[in-house]
Protein backbone atom coordinates (compact mmCIF):
# COMPACT_ATOMS: atom_id res chain seq x y z
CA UNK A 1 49.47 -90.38 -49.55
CA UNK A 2 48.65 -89.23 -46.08
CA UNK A 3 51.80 -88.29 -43.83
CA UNK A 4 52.08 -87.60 -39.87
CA UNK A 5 55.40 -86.28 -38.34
CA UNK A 6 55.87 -87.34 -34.59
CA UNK A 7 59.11 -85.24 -33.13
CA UNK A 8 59.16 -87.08 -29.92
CA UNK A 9 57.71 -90.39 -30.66
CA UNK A 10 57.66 -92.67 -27.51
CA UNK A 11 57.28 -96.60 -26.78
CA UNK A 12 54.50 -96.87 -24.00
CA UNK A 13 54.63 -99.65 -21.34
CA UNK A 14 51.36 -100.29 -20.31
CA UNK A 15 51.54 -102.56 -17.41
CA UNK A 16 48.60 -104.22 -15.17
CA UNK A 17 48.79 -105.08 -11.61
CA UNK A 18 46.51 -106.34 -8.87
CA UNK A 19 48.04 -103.28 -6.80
CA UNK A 20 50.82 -101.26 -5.59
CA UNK A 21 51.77 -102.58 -2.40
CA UNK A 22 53.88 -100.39 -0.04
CA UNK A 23 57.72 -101.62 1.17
CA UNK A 24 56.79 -105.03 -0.95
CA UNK A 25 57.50 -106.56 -4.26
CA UNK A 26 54.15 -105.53 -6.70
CA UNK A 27 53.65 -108.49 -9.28
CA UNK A 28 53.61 -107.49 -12.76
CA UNK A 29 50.03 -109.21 -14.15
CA UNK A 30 50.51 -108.57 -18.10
CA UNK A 31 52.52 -106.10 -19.84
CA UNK A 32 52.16 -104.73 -23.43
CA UNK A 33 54.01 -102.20 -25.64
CA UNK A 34 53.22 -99.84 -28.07
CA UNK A 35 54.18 -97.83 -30.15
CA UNK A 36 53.34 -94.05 -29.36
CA UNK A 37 53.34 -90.38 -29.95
CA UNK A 38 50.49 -88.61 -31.58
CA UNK A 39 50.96 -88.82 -35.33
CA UNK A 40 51.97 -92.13 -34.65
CA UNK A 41 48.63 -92.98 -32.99
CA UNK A 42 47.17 -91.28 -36.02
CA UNK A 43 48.58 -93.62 -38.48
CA UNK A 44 47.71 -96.68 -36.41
CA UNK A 45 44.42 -95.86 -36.70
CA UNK A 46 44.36 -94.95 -40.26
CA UNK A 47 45.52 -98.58 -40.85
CA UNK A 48 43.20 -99.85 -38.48
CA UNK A 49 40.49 -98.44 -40.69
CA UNK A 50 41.83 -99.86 -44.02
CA UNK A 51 43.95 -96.60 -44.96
CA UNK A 52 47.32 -96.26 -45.85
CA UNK A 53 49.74 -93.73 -44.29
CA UNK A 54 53.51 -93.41 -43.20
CA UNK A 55 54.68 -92.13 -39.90
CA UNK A 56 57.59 -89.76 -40.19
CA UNK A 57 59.71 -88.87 -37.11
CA UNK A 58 62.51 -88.84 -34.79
CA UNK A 59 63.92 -92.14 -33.43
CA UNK A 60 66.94 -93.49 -31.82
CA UNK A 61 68.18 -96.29 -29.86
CA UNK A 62 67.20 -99.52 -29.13
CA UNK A 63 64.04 -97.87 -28.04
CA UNK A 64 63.75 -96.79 -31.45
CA UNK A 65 64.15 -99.99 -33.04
CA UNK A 66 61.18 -101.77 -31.02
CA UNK A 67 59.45 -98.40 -31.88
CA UNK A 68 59.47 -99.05 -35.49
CA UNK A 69 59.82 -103.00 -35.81
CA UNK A 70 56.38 -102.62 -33.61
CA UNK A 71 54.86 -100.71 -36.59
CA UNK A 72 56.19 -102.43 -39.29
CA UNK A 73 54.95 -105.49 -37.76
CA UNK A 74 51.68 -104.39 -37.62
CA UNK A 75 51.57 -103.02 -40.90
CA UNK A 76 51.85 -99.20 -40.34
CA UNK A 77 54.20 -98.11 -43.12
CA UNK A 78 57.12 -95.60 -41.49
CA UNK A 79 59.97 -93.70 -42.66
CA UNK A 80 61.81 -92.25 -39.66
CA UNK A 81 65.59 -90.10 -39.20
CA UNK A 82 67.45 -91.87 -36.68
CA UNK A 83 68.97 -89.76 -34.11
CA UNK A 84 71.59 -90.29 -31.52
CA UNK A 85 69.26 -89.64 -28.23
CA UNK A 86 67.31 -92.40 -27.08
CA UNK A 87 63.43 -92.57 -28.02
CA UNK A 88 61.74 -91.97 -24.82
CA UNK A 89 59.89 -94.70 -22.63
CA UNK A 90 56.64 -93.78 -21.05
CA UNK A 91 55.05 -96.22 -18.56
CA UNK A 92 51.49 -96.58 -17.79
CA UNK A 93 50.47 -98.55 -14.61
CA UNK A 94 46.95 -100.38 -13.91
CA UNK A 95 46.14 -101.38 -10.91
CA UNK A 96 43.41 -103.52 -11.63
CA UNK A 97 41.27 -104.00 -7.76
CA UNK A 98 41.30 -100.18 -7.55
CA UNK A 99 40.54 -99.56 -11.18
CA UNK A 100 43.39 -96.84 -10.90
CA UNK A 101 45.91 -95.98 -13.99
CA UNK A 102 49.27 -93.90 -13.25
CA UNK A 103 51.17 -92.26 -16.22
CA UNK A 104 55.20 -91.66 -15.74
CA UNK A 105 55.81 -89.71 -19.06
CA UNK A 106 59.42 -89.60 -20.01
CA UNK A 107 60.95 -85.76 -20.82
CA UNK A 108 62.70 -87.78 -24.06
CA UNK A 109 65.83 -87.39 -26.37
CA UNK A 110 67.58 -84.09 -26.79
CA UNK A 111 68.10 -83.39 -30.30
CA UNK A 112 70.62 -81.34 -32.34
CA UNK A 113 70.74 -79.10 -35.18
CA UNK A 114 72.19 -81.64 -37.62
CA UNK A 115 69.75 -83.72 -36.83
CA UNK A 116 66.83 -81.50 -37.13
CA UNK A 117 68.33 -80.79 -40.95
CA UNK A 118 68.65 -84.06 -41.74
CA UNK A 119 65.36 -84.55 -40.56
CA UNK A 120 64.01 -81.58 -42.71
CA UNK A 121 66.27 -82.76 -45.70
CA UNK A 122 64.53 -86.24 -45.52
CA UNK A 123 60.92 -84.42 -45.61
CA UNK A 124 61.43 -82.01 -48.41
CA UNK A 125 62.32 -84.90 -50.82
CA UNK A 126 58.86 -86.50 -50.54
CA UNK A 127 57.03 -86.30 -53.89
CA UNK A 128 53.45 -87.24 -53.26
CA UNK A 129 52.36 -85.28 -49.92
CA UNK A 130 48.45 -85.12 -50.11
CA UNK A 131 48.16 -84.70 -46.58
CA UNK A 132 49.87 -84.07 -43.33
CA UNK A 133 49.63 -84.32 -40.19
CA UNK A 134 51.40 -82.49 -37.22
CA UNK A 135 51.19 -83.85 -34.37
CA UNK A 136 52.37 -83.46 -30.44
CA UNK A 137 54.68 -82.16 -28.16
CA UNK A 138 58.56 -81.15 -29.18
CA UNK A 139 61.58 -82.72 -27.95
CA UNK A 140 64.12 -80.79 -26.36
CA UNK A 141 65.83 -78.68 -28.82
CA UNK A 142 63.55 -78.18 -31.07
CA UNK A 143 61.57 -75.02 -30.82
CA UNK A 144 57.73 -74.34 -32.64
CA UNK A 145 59.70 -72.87 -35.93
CA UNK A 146 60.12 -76.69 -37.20
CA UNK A 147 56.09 -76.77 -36.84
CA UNK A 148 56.21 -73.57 -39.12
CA UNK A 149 58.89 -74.68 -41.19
CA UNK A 150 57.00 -77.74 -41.98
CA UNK A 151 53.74 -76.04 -42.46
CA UNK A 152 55.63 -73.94 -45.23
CA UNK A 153 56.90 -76.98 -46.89
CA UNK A 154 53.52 -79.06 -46.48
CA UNK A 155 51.66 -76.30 -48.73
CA UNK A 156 54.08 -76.14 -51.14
CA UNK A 157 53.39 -79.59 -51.87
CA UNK A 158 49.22 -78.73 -51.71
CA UNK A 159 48.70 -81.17 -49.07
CA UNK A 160 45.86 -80.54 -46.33
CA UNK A 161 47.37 -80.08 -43.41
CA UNK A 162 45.94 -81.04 -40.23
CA UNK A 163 47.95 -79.13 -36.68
CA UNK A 164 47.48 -80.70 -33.17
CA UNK A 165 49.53 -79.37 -31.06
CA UNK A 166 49.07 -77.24 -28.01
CA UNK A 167 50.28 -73.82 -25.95
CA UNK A 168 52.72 -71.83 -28.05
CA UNK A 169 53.64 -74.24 -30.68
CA UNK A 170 49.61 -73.93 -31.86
CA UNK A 171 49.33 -70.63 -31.38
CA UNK A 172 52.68 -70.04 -33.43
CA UNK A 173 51.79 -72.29 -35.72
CA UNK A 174 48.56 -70.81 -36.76
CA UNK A 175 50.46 -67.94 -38.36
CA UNK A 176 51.32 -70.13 -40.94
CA UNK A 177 47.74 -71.07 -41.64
CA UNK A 178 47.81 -74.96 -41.78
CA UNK A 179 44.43 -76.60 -43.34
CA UNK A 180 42.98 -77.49 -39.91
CA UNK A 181 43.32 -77.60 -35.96
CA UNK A 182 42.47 -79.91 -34.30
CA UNK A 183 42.30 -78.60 -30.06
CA UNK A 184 40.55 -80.26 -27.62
CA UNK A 185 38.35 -77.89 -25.47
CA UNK A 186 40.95 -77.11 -22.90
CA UNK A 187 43.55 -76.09 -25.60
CA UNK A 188 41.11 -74.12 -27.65
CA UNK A 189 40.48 -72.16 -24.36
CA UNK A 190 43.89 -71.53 -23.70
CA UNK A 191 44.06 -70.23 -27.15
CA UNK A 192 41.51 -67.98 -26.69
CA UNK A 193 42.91 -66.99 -23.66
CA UNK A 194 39.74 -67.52 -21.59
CA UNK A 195 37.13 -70.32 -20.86
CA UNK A 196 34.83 -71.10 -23.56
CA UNK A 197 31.87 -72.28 -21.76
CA UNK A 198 29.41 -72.39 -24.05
CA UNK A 199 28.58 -73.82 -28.12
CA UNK A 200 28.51 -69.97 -29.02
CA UNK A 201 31.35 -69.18 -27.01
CA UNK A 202 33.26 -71.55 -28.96
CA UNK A 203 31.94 -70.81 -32.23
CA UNK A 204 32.39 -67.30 -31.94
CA UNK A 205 36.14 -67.77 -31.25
CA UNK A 206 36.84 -70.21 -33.97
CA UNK A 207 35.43 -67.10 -36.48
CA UNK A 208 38.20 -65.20 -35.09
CA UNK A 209 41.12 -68.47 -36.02
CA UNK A 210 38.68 -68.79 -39.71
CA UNK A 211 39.85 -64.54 -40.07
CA UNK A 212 43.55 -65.70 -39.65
CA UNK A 213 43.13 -68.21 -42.84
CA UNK A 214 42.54 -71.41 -40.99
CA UNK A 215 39.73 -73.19 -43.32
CA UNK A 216 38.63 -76.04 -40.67
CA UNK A 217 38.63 -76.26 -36.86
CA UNK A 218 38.26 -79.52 -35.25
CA UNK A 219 37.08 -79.36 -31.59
CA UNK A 220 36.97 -82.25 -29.38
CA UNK A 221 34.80 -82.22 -25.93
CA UNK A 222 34.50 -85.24 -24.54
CA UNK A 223 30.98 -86.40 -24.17
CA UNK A 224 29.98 -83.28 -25.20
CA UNK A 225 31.03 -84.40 -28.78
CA UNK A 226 32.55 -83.06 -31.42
CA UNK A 227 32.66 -79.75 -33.05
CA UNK A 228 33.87 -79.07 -37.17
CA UNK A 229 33.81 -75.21 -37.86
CA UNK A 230 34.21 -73.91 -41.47
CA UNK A 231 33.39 -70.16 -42.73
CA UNK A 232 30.25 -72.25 -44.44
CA UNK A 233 28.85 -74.76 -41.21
CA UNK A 234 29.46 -75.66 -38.14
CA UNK A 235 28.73 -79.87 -37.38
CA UNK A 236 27.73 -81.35 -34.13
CA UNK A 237 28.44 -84.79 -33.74
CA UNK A 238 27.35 -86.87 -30.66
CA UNK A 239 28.26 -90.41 -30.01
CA UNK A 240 26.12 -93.04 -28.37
CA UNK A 241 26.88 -93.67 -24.83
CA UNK A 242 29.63 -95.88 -23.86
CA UNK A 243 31.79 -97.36 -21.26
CA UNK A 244 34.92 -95.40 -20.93
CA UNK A 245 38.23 -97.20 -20.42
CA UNK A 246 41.12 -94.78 -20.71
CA UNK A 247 40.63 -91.44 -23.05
CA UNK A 248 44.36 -91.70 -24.15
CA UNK A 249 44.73 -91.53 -27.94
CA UNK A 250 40.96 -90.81 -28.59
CA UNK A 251 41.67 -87.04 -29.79
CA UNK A 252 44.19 -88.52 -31.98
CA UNK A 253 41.30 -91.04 -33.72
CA UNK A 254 39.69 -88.17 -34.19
CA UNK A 255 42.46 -86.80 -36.64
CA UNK A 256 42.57 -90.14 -38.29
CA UNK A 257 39.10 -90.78 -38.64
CA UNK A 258 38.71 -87.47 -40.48
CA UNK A 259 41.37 -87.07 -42.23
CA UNK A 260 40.96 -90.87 -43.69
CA UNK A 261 37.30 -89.81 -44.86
CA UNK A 262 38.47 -86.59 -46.45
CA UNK A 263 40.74 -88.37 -48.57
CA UNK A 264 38.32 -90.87 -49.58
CA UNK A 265 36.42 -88.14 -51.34
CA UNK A 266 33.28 -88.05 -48.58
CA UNK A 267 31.76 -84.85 -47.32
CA UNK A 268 32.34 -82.61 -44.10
CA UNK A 269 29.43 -84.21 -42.29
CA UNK A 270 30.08 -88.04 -43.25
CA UNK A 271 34.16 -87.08 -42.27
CA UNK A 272 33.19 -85.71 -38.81
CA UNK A 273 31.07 -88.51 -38.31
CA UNK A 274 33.44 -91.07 -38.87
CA UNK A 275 35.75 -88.61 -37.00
CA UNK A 276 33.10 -88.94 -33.83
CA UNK A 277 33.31 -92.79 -33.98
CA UNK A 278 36.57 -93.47 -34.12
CA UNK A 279 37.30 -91.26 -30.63
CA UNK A 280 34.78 -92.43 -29.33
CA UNK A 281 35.83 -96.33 -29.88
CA UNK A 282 39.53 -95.65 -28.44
CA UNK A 283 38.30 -94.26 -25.03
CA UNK A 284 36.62 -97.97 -25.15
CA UNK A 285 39.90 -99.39 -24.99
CA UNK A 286 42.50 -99.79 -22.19
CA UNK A 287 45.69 -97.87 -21.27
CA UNK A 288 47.11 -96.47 -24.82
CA UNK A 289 45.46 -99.22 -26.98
CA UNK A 290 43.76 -97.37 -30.09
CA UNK A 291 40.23 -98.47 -31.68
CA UNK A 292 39.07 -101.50 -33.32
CA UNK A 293 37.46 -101.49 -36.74
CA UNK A 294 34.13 -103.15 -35.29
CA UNK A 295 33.54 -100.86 -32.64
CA UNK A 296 33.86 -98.13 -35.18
CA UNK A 297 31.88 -99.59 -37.08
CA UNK A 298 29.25 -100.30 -34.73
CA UNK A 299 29.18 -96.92 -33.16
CA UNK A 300 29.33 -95.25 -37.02
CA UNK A 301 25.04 -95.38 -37.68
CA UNK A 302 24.55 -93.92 -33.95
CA UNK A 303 26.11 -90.68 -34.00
CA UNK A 304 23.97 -87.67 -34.31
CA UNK A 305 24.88 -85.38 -36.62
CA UNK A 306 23.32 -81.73 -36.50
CA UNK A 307 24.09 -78.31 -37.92
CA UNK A 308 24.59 -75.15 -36.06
């Protein structure tokens, strides 16, 4: 079974208007809510692809409740610690004449020691871990030794274990030599401490994670496409040209479109390829809405697949 742990889960409000108008009452269009968070976004698209995964996390309030009763209603399987903080509310605002989007992210819940125990207590008693994935930021009192903690436990259950994360909690993280990362550009450069400019640049660096024990490296870069690094290849992956909506959640396909693949037994090139799709599909979409089957589907026979 296939596992992601979101810390600070959120419930997005993704609101449309026709536009903000100054000292006057702005008419709300349409409003939708989702459920949020990285490894949650993850698991929505795992379903969306005909997997099967449960979403493990941090939730509390009544937030929390439309949190999960929006998963289980859409059929996303989840197994959450409740906490006593209330799951954080981020809203994201359309205006549609301009074509402009705001983002007010919430800081979130503050969470305490009992609860991070209880929430580690819950974890350790799962019996059939094949994979799991980290995902996103922490909530406040929890510090990047969870992410390590959980690494720790993740292996001794033999599951591949996939780490998106960013700043100190990756680079901390990496010392406890999860399966895969998966950084965007911008986060593998702060890694690196530098700008990676160039393909070489970036391969070159990721030789230096592979030395650390890190098997895979997942690199996303926009329309510059996607990037798999192993001690054995390195994978290109290109999509096909589309028409981008909003890039929110698309490095999180990613994760799901690979790690989905992996577990279904196909190789590193048919994985990142389905990886490819899937991102590429979300940043179709509007405001935090995920990919649809179809369009993965559709864009799966045009990516370009090439070895380094």
């Amino acid at each position: 079974m296939i596992y992601t742990v979101t810390l600070n889960p959120a419930l997005d409000r993704f609101i449309v208007v026709e536009q903000l108008l100054r000292e006057d009452t702005t008419r709300i269009l349409s409003e939708t809510a989702y459920a949020a968070g990285k490894g949650i976004n993850v698991s929505r698209v795992i379903w969306e692809l005909g997997g099967h995964s449960v979403a493990l996390g941090l939730v509390g309030g009544y937030e929390g409740l439309q949190l999960e009763g929006l998963l289980i209603n859409a059929g996303v399987m989840s197994d959450f610690t409740r906490i006593s903080g209330e799951t954080r509310t981020n809203i994201i605002l359309r205006e549609q004449t301009k074509g402009r989007q705001h983002v007010i992210g919430a800081v979130g819940p503050r969470v305490n020691a009992t609860e991070i125990g209880l929430f580690y207590q819950n974890f350790n008693q799962i019996q059939n871990m094949e994979y799991l994935i980290l995902s996103g930021s922490l909530p406040r009192g929890v510090t990047p030794n969870l992410y390590g903690q959980l690494i720790l436990s993740g292996k001794k259950k033999d599951a591949f274990i996939v780490m998106d994360t960013d700043g100190k909690s990756l680079r901390e993280s990496i010392e406890y030599q999860p399966t895969c990362i998966k950084p965007n550009i911008y986060e593998l450069s702060r890694l690196a401490e530098k700008e990676l400019k160039t393909e070489s640049d970036i391969i070159g660096f990721c030789d230096k994670i592979h030395q650390k024990g890190i098997p895979y490296i997942l690199v996303s870069r926009g329309r510059k496409g996607l990037l798999l690094s192993s001690v054995e290849q390195k994978i290109k992956a290109i999509a096909p040209p589309v028409e981008v909506d909003s890039t929110v959640g698309a490095g999180d396909s990613v994760v799901g479109g690979f790690v989905l693949a992996h577990s279904q037994g196909k190789d590193l090139t048919e994985c990142v390829r389905l990886s490819c799709a899937a991102g590429t599909a979300t940043a179709q979409t509007p405001g935090t809405e995920l990919c649809h089957r179809m369009d993965v589907e559709e864009i799966l026979s045009k990516v370009q697949i090439s070895k380094l």
